[in-house]
Protein backbone atom coordinates (compact mmCIF):
# COMPACT_ATOMS: atom_id res chain seq x y z
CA UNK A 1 0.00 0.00 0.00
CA UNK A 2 1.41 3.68 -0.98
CA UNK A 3 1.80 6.15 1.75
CA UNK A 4 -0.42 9.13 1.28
CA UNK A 5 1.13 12.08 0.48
CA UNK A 6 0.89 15.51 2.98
CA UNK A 7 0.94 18.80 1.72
CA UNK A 8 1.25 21.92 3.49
CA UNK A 9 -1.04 24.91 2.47
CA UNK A 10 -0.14 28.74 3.79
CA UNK A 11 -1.85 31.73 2.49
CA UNK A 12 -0.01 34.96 2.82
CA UNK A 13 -0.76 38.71 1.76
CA UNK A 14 1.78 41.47 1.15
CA UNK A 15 0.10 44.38 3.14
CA UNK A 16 2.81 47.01 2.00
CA UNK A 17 2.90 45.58 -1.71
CA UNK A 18 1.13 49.05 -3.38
CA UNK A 19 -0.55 47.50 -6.40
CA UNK A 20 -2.32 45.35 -3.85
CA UNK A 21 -3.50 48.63 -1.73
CA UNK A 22 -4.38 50.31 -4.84
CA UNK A 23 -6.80 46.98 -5.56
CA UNK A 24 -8.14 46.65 -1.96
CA UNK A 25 -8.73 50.61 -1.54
CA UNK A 26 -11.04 50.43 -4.46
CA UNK A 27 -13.86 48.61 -2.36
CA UNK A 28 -14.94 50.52 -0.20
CA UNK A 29 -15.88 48.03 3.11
CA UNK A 30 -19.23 48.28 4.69
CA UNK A 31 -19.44 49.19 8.22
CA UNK A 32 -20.28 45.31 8.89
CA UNK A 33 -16.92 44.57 7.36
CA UNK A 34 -13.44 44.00 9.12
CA UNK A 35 -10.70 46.11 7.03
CA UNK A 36 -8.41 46.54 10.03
CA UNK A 37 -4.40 46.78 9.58
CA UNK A 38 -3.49 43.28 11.87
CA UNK A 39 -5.37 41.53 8.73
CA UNK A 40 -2.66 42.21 6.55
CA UNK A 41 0.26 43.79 8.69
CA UNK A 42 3.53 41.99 7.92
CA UNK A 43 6.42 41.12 10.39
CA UNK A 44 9.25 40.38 7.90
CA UNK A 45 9.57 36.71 9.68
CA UNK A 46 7.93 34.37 6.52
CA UNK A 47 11.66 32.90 5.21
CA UNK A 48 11.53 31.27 8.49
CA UNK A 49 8.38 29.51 8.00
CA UNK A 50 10.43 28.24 4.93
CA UNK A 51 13.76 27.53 7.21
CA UNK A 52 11.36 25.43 9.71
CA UNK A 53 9.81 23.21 7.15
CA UNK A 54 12.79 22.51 5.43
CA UNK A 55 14.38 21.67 8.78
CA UNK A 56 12.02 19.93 11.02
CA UNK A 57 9.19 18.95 8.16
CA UNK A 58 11.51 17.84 5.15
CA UNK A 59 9.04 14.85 4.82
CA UNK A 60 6.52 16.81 3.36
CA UNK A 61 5.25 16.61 -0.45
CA UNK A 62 4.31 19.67 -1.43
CA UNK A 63 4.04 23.02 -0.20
CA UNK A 64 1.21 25.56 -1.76
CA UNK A 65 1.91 29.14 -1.02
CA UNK A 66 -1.52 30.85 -1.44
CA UNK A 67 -1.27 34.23 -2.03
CA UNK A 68 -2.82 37.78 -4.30
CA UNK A 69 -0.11 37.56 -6.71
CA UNK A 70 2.76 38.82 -5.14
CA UNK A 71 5.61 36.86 -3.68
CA UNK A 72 8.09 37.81 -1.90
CA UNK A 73 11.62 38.56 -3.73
CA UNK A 74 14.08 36.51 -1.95
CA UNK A 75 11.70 33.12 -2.73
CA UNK A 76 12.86 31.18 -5.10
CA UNK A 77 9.50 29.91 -7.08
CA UNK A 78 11.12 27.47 -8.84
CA UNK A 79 11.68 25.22 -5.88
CA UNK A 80 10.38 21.35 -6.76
CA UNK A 81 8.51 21.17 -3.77
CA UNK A 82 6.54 25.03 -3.64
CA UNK A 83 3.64 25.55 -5.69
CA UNK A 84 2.66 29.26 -6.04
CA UNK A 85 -1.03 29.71 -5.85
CA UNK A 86 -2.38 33.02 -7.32
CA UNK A 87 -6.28 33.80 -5.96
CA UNK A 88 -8.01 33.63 -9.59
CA UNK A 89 -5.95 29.96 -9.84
CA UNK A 90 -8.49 28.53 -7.79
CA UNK A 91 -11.33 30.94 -6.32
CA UNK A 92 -14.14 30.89 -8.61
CA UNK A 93 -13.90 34.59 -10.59
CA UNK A 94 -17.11 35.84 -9.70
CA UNK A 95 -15.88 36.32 -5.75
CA UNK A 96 -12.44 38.35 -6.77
CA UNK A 97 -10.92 40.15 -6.36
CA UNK A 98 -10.74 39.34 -2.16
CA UNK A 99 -9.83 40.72 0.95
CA UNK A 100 -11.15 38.30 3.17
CA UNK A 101 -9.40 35.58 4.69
CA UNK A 102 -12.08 33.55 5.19
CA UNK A 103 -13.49 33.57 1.06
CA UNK A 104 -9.70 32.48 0.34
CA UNK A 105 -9.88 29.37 2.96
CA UNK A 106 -13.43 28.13 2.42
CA UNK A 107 -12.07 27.34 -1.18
CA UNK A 108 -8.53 25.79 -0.62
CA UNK A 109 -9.83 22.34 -1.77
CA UNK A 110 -10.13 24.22 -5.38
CA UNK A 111 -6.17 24.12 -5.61
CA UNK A 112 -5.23 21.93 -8.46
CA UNK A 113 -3.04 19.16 -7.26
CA UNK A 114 -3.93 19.63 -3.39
CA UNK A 115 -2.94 16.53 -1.79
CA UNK A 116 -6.59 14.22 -0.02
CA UNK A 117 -4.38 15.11 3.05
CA UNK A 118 -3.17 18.87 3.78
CA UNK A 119 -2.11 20.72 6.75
CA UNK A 120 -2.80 24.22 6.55
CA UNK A 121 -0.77 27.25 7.91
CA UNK A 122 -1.92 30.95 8.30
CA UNK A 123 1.40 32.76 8.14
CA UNK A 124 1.90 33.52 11.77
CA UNK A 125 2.14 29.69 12.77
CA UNK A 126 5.95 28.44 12.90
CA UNK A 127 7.32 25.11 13.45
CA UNK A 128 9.95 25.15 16.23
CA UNK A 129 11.14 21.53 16.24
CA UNK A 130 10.79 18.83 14.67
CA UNK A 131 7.54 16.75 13.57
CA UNK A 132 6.79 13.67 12.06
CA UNK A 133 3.44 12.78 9.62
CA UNK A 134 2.19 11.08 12.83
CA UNK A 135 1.84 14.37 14.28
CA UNK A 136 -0.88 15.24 11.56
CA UNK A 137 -2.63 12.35 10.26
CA UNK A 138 -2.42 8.68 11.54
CA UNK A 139 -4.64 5.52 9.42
CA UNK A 140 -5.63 8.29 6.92
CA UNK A 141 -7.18 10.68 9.33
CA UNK A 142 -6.07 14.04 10.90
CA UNK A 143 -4.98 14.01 14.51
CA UNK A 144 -6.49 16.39 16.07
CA UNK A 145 -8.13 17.84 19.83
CA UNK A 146 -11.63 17.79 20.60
CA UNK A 147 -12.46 20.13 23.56
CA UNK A 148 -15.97 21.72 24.30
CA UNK A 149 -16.02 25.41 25.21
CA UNK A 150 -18.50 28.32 24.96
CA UNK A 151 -18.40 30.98 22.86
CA UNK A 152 -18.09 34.73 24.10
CA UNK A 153 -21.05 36.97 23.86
CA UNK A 154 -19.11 40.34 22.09
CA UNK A 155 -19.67 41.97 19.34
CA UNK A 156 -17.44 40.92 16.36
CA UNK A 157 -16.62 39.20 13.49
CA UNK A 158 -14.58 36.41 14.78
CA UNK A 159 -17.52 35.51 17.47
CA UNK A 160 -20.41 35.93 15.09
CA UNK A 161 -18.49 33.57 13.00
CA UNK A 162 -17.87 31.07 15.71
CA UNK A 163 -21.86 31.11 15.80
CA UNK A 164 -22.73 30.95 12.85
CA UNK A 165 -20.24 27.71 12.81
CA UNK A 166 -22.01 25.85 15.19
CA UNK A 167 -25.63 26.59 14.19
CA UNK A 168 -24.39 24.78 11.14
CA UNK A 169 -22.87 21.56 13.17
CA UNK A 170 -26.29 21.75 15.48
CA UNK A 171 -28.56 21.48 12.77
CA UNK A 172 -26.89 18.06 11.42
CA UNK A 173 -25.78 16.44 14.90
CA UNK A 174 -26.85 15.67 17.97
CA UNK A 175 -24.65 16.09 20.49
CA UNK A 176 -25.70 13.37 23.05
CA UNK A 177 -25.90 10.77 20.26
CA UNK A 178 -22.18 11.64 19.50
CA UNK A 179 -21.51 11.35 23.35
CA UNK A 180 -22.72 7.68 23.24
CA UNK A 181 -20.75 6.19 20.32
CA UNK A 182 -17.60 8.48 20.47
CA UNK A 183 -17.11 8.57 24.58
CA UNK A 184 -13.55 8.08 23.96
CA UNK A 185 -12.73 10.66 21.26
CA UNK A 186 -14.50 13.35 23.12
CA UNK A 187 -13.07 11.97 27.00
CA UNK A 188 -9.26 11.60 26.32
CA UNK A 189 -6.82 11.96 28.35
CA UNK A 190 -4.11 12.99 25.79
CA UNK A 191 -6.58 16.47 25.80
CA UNK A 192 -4.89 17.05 29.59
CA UNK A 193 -6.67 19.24 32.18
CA UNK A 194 -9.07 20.96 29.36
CA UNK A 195 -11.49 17.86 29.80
CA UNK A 196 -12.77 19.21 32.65
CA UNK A 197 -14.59 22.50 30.71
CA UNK A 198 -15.84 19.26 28.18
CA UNK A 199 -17.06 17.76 31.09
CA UNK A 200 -18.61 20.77 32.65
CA UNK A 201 -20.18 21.62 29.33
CA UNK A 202 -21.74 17.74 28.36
CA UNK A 203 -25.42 18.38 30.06
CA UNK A 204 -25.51 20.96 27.45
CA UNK A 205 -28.31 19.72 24.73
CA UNK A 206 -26.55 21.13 21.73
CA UNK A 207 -22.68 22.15 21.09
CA UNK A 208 -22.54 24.48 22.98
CA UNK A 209 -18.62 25.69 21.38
CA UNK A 210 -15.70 23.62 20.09
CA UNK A 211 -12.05 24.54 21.47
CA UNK A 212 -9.74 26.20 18.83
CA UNK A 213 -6.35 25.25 19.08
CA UNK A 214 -4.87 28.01 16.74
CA UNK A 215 -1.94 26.35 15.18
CA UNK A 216 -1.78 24.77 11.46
CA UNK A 217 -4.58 21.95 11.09
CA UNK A 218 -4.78 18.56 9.50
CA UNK A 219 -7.68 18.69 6.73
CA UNK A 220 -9.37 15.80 4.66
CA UNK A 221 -10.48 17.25 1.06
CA UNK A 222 -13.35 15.07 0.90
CA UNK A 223 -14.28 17.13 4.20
CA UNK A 224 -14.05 20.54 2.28
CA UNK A 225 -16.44 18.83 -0.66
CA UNK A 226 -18.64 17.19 1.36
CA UNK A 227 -19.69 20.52 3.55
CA UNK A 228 -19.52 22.28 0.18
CA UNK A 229 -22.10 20.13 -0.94
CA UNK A 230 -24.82 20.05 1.23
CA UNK A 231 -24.46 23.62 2.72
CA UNK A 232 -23.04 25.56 -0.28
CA UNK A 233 -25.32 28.91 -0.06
CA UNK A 234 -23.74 29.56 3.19
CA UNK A 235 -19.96 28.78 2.06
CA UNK A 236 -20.98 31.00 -1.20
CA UNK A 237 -22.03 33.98 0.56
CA UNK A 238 -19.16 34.11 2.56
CA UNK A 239 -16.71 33.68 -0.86
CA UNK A 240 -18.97 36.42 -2.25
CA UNK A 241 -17.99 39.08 1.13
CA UNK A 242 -14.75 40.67 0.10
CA UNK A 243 -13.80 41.87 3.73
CA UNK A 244 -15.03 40.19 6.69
CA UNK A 245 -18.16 39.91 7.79
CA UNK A 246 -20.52 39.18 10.80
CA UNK A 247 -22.65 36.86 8.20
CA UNK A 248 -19.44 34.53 7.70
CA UNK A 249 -18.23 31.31 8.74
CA UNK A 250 -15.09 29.68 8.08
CA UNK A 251 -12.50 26.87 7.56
CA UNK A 252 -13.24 25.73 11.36
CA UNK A 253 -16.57 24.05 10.00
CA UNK A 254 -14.95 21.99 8.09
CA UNK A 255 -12.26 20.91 11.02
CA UNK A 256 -15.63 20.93 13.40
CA UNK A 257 -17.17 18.60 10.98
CA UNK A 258 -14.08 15.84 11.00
CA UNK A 259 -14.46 16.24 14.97
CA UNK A 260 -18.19 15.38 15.26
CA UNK A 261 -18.63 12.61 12.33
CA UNK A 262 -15.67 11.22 14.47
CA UNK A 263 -12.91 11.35 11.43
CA UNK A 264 -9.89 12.08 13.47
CA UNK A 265 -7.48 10.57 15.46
CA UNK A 266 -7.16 11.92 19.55
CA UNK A 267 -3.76 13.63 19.90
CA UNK A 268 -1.52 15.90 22.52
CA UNK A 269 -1.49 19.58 21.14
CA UNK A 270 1.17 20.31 19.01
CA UNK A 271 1.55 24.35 20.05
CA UNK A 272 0.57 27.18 21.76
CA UNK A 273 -0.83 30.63 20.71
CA UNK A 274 0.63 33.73 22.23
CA UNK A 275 -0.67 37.39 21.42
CA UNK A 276 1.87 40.57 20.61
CA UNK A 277 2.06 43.14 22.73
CA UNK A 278 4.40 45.69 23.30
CA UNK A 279 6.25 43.46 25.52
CA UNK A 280 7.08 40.14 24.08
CA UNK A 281 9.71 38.44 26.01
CA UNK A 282 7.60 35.46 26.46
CA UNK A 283 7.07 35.01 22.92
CA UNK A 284 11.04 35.53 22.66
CA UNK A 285 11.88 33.22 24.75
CA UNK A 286 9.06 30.33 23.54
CA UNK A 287 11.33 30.66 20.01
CA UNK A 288 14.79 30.82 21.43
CA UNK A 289 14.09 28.05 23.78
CA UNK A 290 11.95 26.01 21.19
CA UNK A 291 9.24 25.46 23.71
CA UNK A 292 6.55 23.99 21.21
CA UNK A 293 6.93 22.39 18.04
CA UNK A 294 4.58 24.83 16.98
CA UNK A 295 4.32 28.52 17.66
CA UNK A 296 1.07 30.72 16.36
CA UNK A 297 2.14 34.13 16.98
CA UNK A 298 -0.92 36.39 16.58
CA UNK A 299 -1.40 40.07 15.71
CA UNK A 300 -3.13 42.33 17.82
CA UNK A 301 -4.31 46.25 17.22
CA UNK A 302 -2.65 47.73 20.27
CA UNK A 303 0.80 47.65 19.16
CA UNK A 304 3.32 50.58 19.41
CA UNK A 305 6.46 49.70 19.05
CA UNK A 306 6.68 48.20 15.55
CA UNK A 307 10.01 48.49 14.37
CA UNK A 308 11.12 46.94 17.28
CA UNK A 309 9.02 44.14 17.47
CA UNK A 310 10.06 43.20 14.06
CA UNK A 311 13.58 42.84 15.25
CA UNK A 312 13.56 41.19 18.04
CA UNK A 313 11.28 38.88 16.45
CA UNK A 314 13.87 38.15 13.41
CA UNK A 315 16.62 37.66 15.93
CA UNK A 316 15.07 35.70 17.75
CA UNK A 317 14.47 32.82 14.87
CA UNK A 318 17.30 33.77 13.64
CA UNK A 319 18.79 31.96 16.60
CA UNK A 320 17.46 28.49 15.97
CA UNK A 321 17.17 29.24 12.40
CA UNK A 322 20.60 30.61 11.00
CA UNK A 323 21.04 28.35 7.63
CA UNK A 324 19.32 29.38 4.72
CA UNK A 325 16.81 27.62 3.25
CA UNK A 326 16.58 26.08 -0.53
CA UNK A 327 13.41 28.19 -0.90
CA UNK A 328 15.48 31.35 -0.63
CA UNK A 329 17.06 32.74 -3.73
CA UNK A 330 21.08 32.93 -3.39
């Protein structure tokens, strides 16, 4: 029997690339929509996503860098394993051009030559150490967590999605008939000391939330096609929004649909998500000590001191990542 194949996926956007500006500043956002900088800021730090697959994920078949058009000059796109992705390559034409994240994602299966199995990156997750296939799919199936949560009761985009999600997965399943014939996929002890918020939340008739992990996540295709198919007005009017929007939903359905028609495999989390601030030197250290094998390093809108974020965040993956990589152009 052949082993199946594992690409990676990462979408990335060039938020200081002027042509792209020009594009996005001709569409004018409602006020429903979500044009803030942190969507497409840029930290300088994307040759060492490159550095830590070529180092720690070497295994890996193909790599499909998602982006507007641009790319960034020292990549060399001629590499046998990268695969530059424009938009209008795979996103049907009548929903570009896009600003929104969530239009690009819902239509990643669309990539010609995507592998049945893919892992996909957004551009601020960065392997640390070493990882093997087993850390994303085992038997054919992605490894993932299933925890329970809630969901917050604010006011914005990323919450209304998270709704909008599960009133999706609630209208096909039923929780307590997933409790009974998947006790052990939900109750696991490789989820650690978050079982007891799944536990606390079980009496709960309906999902009441599913935990996000925020690092890169194993995907089926046949999961993107098979939501596509029987709830495709939903994942069309989100492809049609061209900023984010409180009417959207995203790639998480189809990672919350694996979790509740039981196609996954229980595993340890991989990473850990910390936030930028204007004080990182947790975030510093997490890199120079290679903490994780997986770091998601998120944006956030109260950030000052820029130009010295960027820095310190280049030196310090510089530090476990001097060499550089055969993506980069000599």
């Amino acid at each position: 029997m052949l082993e199946e194949k594992i690409d990676f996926v990462i979408t990335w956007v060039d938020g200081n690339d002027e042509e792209w500006r020009k594009e996005k500043d001709k569409y004018s956002p409602h006020k429903s929509e979500d044009n803030r900088q942190i969507r497409y800021r840029d930290w300088g730090i994307l040759k060492y996503w490159f550095r830590g697959i070529e180092k720690f994920a070497s295994w890996v078949n193909k790599i499909h860098f998602v982006t507007w058009g641009h790319v960034p000059e020292w990549l060399d796109i001629d590499h046998p394993k990268l695969n530059v992705v424009n938009h209008k390559d795979f996103i049907p034409n009548e929903y570009l051009p896009t600003f929104n994240s969530r239009a690009i994602e819902l239509n990643l299966h669309r990539i010609e030559g995507l592998s049945q199995q893919f892992v996909y990156f957004n551009d601020d997750t960065f392997l640390l150490k070493p990882v093997k296939k087993e850390d994303f799919f085992r038997k054919g199936l992605p490894c993932d967590i299933f925890n329970l949560n809630t969901i917050p009761p604010t006011d914005s985009t990323y919450v209304s999605m998270l709704f909008n999600n599960m009133k999706i997965i609630n209208s096909h399943f039923n929780k307590q008939e997933y409790i009974k014939k998947n006790f052990f996929k939900l109750f696991n002890l490789k989820y650690g000391l978050k079982l007891i918020r799944t536990l606390m939340l079980t009496p709960w008739r309906e999902f009441t939330g599913i935990d996000n992990p925020h690092i890169a996540t194993s995907y089926l295709k046949s999961s993107f096609e098979k939501v596509w198919l029987l709830e495709e007005d939903i994942l069309k009017e989100t492809s049609s929004h061209r900023f984010r929007n409180h009417s959207d939903v995203n790639p998480y359905l189809f990672r919350y649909w694996q979790l509740v028609t039981s196609n996954f495999v229980p595993t340890k989390s991989l990473g850990k998500l910390l936030v930028l601030d204007d004080n990182n030197s947790k975030i510093y250290n997490t890199v120079t000590k290679q903490k994780y094998k997986m770091l998601c390093i998120n944006d956030a809108t109260n950030i000052k001191k820029e130009s010295l974020i960027r820095e310190k965040l280049n030196y310090s993956f510089k530090t476990i990542l001097p060499q550089t990589s055969n993506f980069e152009q000599n």
